[in-house]
C-alpha atoms as a PDB file:
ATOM      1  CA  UNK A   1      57.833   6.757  26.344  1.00  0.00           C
ATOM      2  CA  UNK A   2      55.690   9.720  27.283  1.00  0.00           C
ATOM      3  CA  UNK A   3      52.608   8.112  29.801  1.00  0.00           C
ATOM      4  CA  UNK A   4      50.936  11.738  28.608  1.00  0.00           C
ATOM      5  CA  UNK A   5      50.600  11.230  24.814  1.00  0.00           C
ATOM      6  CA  UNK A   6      47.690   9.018  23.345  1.00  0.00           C
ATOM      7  CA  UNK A   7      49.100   6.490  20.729  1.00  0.00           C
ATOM      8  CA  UNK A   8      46.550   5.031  18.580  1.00  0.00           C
ATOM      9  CA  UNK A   9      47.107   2.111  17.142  1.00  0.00           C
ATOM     10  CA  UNK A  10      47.688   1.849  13.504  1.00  0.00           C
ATOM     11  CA  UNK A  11      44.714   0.531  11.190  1.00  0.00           C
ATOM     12  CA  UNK A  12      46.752   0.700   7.743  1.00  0.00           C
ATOM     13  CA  UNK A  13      47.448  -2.010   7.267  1.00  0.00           C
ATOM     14  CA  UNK A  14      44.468  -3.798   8.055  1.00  0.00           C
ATOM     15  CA  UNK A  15      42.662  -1.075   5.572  1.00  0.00           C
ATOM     16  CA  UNK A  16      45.522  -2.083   2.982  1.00  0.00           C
ATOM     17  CA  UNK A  17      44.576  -5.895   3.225  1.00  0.00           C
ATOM     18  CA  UNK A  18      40.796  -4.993   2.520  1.00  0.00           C
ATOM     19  CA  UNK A  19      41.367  -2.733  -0.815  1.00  0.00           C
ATOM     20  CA  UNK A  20      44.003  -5.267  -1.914  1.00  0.00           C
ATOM     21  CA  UNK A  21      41.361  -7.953  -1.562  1.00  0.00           C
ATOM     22  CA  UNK A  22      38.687  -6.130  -3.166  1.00  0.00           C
ATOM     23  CA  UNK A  23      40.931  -5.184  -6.223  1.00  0.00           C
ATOM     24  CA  UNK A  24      42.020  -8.904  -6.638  1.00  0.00           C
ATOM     25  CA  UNK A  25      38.381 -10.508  -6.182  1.00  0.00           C
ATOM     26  CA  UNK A  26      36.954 -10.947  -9.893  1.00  0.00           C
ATOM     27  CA  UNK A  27      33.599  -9.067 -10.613  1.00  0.00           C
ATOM     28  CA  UNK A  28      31.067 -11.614 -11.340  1.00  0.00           C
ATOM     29  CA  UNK A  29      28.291 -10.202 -13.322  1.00  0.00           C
ATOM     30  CA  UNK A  30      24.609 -10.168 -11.024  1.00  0.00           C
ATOM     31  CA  UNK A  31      22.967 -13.670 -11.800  1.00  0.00           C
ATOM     32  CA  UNK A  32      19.141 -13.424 -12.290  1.00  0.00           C
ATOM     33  CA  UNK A  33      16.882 -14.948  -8.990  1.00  0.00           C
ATOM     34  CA  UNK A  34      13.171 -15.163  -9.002  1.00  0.00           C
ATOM     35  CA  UNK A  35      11.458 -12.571  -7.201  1.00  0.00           C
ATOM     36  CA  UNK A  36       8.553 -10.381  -8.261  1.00  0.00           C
ATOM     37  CA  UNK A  37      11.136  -8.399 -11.092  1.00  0.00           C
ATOM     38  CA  UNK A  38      11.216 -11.964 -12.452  1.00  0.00           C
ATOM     39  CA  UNK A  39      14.195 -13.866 -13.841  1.00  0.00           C
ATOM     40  CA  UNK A  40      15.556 -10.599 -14.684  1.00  0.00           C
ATOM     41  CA  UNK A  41      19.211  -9.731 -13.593  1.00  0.00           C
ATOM     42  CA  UNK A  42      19.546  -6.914 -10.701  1.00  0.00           C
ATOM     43  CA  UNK A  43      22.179  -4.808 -12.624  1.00  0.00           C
ATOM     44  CA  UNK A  44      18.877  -4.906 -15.514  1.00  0.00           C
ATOM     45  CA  UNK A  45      15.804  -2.831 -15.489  1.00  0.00           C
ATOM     46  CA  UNK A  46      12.849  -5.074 -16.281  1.00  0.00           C
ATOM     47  CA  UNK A  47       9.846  -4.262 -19.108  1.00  0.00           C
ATOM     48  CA  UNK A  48       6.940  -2.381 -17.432  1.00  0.00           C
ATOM     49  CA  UNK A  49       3.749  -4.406 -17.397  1.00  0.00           C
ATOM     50  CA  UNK A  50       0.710  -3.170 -18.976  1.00  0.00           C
ATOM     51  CA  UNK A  51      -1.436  -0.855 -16.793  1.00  0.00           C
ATOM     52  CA  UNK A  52      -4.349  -2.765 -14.861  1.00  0.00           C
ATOM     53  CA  UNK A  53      -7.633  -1.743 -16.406  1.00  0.00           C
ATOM     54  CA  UNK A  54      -9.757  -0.219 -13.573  1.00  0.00           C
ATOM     55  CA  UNK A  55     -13.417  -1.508 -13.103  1.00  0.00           C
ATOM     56  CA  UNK A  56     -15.833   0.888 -13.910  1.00  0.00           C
ATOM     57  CA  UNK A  57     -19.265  -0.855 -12.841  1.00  0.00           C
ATOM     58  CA  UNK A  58     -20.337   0.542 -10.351  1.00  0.00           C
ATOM     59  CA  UNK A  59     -20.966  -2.516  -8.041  1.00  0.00           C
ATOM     60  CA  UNK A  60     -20.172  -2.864  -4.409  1.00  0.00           C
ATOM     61  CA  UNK A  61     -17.608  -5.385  -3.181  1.00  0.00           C
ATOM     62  CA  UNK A  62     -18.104  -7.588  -0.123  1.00  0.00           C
ATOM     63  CA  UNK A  63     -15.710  -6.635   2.704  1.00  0.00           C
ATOM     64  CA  UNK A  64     -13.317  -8.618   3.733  1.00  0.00           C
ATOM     65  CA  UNK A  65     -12.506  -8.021   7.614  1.00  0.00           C
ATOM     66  CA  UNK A  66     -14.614  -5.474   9.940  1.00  0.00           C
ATOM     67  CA  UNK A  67     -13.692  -1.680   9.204  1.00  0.00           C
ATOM     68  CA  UNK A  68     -12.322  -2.368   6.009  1.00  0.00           C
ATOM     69  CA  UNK A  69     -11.973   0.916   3.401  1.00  0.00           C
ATOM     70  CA  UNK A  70     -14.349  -0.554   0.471  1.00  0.00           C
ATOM     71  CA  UNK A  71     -12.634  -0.220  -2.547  1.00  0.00           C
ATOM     72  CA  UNK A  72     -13.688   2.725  -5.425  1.00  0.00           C
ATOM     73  CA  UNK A  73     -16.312   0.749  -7.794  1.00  0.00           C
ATOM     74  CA  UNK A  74     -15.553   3.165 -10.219  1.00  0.00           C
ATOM     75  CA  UNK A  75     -12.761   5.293 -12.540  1.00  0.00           C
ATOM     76  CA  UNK A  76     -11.408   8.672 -10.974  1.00  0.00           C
ATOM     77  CA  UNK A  77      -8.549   9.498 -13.110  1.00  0.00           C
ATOM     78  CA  UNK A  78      -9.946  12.896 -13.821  1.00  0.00           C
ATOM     79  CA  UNK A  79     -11.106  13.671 -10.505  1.00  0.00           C
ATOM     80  CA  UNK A  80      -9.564  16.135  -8.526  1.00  0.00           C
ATOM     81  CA  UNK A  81      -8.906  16.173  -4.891  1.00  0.00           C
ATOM     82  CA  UNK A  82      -6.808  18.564  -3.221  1.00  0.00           C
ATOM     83  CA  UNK A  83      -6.378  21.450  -0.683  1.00  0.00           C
ATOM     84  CA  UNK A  84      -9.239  23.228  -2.408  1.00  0.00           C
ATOM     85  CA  UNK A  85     -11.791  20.549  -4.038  1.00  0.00           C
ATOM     86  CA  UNK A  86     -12.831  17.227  -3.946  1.00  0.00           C
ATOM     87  CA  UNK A  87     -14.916  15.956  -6.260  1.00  0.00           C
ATOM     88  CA  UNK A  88     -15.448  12.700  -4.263  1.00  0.00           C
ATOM     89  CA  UNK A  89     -18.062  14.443  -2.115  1.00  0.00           C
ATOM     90  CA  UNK A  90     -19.659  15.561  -5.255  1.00  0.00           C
ATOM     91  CA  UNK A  91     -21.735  12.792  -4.646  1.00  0.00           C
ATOM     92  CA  UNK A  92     -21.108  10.947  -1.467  1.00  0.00           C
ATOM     93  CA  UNK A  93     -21.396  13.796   0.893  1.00  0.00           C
ATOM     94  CA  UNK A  94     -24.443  13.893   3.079  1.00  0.00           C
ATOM     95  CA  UNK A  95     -25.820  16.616   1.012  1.00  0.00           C
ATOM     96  CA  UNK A  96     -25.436  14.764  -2.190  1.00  0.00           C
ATOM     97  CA  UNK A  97     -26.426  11.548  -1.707  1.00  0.00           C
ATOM     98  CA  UNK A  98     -30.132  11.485  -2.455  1.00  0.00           C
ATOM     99  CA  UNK A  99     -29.664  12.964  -5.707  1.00  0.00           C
ATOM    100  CA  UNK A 100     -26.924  10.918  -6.712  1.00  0.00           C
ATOM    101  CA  UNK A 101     -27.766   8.133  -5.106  1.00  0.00           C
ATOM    102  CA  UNK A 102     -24.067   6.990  -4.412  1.00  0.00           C
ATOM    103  CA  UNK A 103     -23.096   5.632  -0.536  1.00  0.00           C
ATOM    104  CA  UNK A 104     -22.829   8.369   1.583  1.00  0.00           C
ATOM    105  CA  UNK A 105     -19.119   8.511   3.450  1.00  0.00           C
ATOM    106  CA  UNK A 106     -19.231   7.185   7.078  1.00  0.00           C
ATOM    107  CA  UNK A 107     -20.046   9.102   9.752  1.00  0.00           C
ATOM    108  CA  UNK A 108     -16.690   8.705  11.294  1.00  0.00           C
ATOM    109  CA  UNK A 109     -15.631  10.621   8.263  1.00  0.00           C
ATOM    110  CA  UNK A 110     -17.013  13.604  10.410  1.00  0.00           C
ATOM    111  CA  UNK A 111     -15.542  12.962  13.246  1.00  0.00           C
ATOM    112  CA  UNK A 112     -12.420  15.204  14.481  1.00  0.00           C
ATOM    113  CA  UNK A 113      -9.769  12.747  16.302  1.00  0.00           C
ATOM    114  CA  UNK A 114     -11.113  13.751  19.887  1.00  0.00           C
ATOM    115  CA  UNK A 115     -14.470  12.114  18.621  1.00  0.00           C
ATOM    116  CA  UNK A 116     -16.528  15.858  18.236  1.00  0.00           C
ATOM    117  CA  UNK A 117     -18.908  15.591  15.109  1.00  0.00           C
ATOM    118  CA  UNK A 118     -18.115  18.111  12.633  1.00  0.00           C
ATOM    119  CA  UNK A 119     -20.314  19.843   9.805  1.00  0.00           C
ATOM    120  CA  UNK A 120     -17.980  18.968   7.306  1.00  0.00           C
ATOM    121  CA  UNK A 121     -15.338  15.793   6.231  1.00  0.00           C
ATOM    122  CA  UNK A 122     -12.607  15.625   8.607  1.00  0.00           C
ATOM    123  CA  UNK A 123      -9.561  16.924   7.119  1.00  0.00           C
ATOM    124  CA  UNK A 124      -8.228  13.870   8.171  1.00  0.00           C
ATOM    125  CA  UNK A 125     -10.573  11.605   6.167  1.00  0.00           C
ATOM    126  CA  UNK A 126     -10.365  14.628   3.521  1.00  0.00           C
ATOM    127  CA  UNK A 127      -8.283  12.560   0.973  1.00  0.00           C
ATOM    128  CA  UNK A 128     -10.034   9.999  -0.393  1.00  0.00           C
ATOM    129  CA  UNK A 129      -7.242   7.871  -1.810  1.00  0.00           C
ATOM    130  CA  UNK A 130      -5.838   7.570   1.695  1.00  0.00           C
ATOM    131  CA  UNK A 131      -7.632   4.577   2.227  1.00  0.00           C
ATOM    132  CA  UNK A 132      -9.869   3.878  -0.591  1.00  0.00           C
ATOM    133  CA  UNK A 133      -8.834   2.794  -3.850  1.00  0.00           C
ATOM    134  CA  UNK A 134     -10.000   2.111  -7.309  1.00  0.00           C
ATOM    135  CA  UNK A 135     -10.239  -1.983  -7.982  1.00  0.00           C
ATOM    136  CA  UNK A 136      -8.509  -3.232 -10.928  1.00  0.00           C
ATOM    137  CA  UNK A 137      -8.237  -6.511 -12.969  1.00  0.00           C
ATOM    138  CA  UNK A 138      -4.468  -6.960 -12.250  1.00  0.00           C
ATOM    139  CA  UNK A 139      -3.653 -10.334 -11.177  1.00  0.00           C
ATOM    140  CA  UNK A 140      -2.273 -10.673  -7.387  1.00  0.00           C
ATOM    141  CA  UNK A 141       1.538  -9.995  -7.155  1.00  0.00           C
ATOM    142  CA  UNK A 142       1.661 -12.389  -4.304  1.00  0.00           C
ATOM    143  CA  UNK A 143      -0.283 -15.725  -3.486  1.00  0.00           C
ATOM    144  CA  UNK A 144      -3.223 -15.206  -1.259  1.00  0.00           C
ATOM    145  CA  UNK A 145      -4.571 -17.570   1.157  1.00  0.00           C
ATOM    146  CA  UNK A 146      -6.851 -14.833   3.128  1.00  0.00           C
ATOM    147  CA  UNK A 147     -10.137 -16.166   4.276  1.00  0.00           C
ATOM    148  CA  UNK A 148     -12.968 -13.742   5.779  1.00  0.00           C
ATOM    149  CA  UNK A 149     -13.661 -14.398   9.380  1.00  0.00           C
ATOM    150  CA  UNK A 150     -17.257 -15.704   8.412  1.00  0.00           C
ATOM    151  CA  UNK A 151     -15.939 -18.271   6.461  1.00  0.00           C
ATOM    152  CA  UNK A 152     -13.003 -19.484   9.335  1.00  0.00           C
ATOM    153  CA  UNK A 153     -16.107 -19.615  11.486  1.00  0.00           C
ATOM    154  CA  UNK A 154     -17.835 -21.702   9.258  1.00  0.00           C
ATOM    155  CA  UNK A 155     -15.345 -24.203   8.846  1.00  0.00           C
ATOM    156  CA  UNK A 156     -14.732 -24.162  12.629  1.00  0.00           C
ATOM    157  CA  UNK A 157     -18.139 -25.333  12.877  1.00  0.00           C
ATOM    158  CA  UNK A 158     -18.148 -27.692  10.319  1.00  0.00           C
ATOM    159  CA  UNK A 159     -15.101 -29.723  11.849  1.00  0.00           C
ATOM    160  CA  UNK A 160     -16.958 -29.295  15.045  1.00  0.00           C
ATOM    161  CA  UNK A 161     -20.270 -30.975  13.641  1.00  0.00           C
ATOM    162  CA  UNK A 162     -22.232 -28.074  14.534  1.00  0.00           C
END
C-alpha cells in the first residue's frame, strides 16, 4: 500500500441504507394539530378570514407601556406615503396642527440619530407605518395576559396594604 495516496473511506453504503429506508417507510398523510391555521392539515391551505374592520373614530387610546407608538385612530387606506409625499403630515406636522387640530408628531420625530433637531421629519421617523398602525376590531390571535405598569403597581400596593 502506497503511505502517499489518500484513501477515503467509502460512504455508499451507508447512503444506500438511508434511500432504501426512505423508499420502504409508508407516507402517512400530514394529520391536522391545533395551532393558529386551526385544525387544518399542513399539506392544506386554510380559508382566509374576513378582513378586520379598521376603527375610524377618531379617539385616542391609552398607552400601554412608556414610549409606546399610539396606534392610528383612524382609516388610511388611501393615503399615500412614500419617497415623495406623505400625507400623514398633512395634518400632524407642526405646521398643520392648529388648523387641523390632529396631535402633532413627537419632537423626537425631528431628531436626526446623533440627537441634532431638524426642520423637517427625520427620514428615519419618515414612514409612518413603521411604528404606528391603524387599530382594528380583530380578535387577539394569541391570549393576552399584559397588564400596564400602573396597574402591577397598584396591585403591589394593594397586597402590601398601602
Amino acid at each position: 500500500m502506497n503511505p502517499l495516496k489518500r484513501t477515503r473511506p467509502s460512504s455508499a453504503p451507508a447512503s444506500c441504507v438511508l434511500v432504501a429506508a426512505l423508499l420502504a417507510s409508508p407516507v402517512l398523510p400530514a394529520a391536522p394539530f391545533d395551532s393558529m391555521r386551526g385544525q387544518v392539515p399542513v399539506d392544506s391551505e386554510p380559508q382566509a378570514p374576513r378582513m378586520a374592520n379598521v376603527e375610524n373614530r377618531d379617539l385616542r387610546r391609552e398607552r400601554n407601556y412608556p414610549m409606546q407608538p399610539p396606534t392610528i385612530p383612524h382609516k388610511i387606506d388611501q393615503y399615500q406615503v412614500d419617497l415623495n409625499t406623505n400625507k400623514c403630515l398633512s395634518c400632524h406636522s407642526r405646521r398643520r396642527v392648529e388648523e387641523s387640530q390632529a396631535p402633532m408628531v413627537s419632537v423626537t420625530h425631528y431628531m436626526d440619530r446623533d440627537g441634532n433637531f431638524l426642520a423637517e421629519v427625520s427620514p428615519r421617523r419618515y414612514f409612518c407605518g413603521q411604528c404606528h398602525v391603524p387599530q382594528t376590531d380583530a380578535r387577539p390571535l394569541v391570549d393576552n395576559t399584559f397588564e400596564d405598569v400602573d396597574s402591577v403597581l397598584r396591585r403591589v400596593r394593594s397586597q402590601r396594604g398601602e
